[in-house]
Protein backbone atom coordinates (compact mmCIF):
# COMPACT_ATOMS: atom_id res chain seq x y z
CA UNK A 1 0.00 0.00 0.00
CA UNK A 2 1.19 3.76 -0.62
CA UNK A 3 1.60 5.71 2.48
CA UNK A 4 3.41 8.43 1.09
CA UNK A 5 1.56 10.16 -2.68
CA UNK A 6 4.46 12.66 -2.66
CA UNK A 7 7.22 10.57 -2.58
CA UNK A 8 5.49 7.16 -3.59
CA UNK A 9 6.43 5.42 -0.74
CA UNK A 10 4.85 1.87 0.29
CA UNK A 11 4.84 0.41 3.67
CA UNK A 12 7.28 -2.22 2.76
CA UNK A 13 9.27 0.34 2.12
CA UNK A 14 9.17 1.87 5.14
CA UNK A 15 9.06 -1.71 6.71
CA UNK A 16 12.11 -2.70 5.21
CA UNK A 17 14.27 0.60 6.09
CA UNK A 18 13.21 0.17 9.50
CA UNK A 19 15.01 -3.28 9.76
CA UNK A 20 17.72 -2.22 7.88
CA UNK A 21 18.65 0.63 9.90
CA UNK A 22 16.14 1.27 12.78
CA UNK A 23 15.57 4.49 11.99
CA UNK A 24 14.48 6.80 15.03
CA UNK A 25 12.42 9.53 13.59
CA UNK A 26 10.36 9.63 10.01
CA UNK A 27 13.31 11.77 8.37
CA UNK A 28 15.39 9.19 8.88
CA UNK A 29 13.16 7.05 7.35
CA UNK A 30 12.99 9.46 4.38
CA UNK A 31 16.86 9.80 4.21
CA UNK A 32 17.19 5.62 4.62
CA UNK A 33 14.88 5.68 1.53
CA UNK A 34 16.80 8.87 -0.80
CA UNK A 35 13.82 11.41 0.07
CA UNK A 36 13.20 14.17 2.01
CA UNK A 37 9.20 14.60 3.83
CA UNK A 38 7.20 16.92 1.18
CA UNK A 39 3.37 17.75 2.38
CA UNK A 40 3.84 15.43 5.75
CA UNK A 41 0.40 14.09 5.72
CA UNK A 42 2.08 10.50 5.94
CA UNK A 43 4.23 10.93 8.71
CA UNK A 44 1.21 9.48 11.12
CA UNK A 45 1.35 6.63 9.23
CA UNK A 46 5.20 6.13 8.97
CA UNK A 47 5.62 6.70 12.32
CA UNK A 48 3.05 4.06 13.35
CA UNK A 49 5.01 1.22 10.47
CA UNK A 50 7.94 2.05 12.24
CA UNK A 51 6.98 1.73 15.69
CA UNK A 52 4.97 -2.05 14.69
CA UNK A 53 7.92 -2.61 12.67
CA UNK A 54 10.48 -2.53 15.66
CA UNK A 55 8.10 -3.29 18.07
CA UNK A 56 8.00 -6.66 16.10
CA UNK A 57 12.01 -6.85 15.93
CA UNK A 58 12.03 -6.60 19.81
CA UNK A 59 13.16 -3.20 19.86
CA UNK A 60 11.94 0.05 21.96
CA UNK A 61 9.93 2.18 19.08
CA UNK A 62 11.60 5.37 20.91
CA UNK A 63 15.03 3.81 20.29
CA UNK A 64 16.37 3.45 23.54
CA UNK A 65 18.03 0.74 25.50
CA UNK A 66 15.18 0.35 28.42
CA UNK A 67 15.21 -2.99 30.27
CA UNK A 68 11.27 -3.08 29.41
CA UNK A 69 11.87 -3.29 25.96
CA UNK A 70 15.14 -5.63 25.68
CA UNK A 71 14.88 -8.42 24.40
CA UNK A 72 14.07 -11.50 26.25
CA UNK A 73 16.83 -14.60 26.20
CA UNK A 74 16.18 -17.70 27.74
């Protein structure tokens, strides 16, 4: 799905920058993906991908190294 009209951006775009560099705010996300924000209607939606998409990798969505969002090893 397009989340971003201005810079024709997909989710699994944004999915896959987030794993590839774990981006902290949405202009990274822009920069991991060779844009820059335009209108900023989509940076809701970015910013919710990226927070599912770490979330999901076991990582704190604000990026920081909090025992409550470690990663659990048995």
């Amino acid at each position: 799905m397009i989340v971003c009209s201005c810079n024709v951006l997909s989710d699994k775009a944004v999915r896959s920058a987030c794993a590839a560099s774990a981006p902290r705010t949405t202009g990274q996300v822009y920069g991991c993906l060779g844009c820059s924000a335009q209108c900023g209607r989509c940076a809701r939606t970015i910013r919710k991908i990226m927070n599912e998409a770490l979330g999901a990798a076991g990582a704190c969505p604000s990026g920081c190294a909090c025992a409550a969002h470690a990663p659990q090893r048995d």
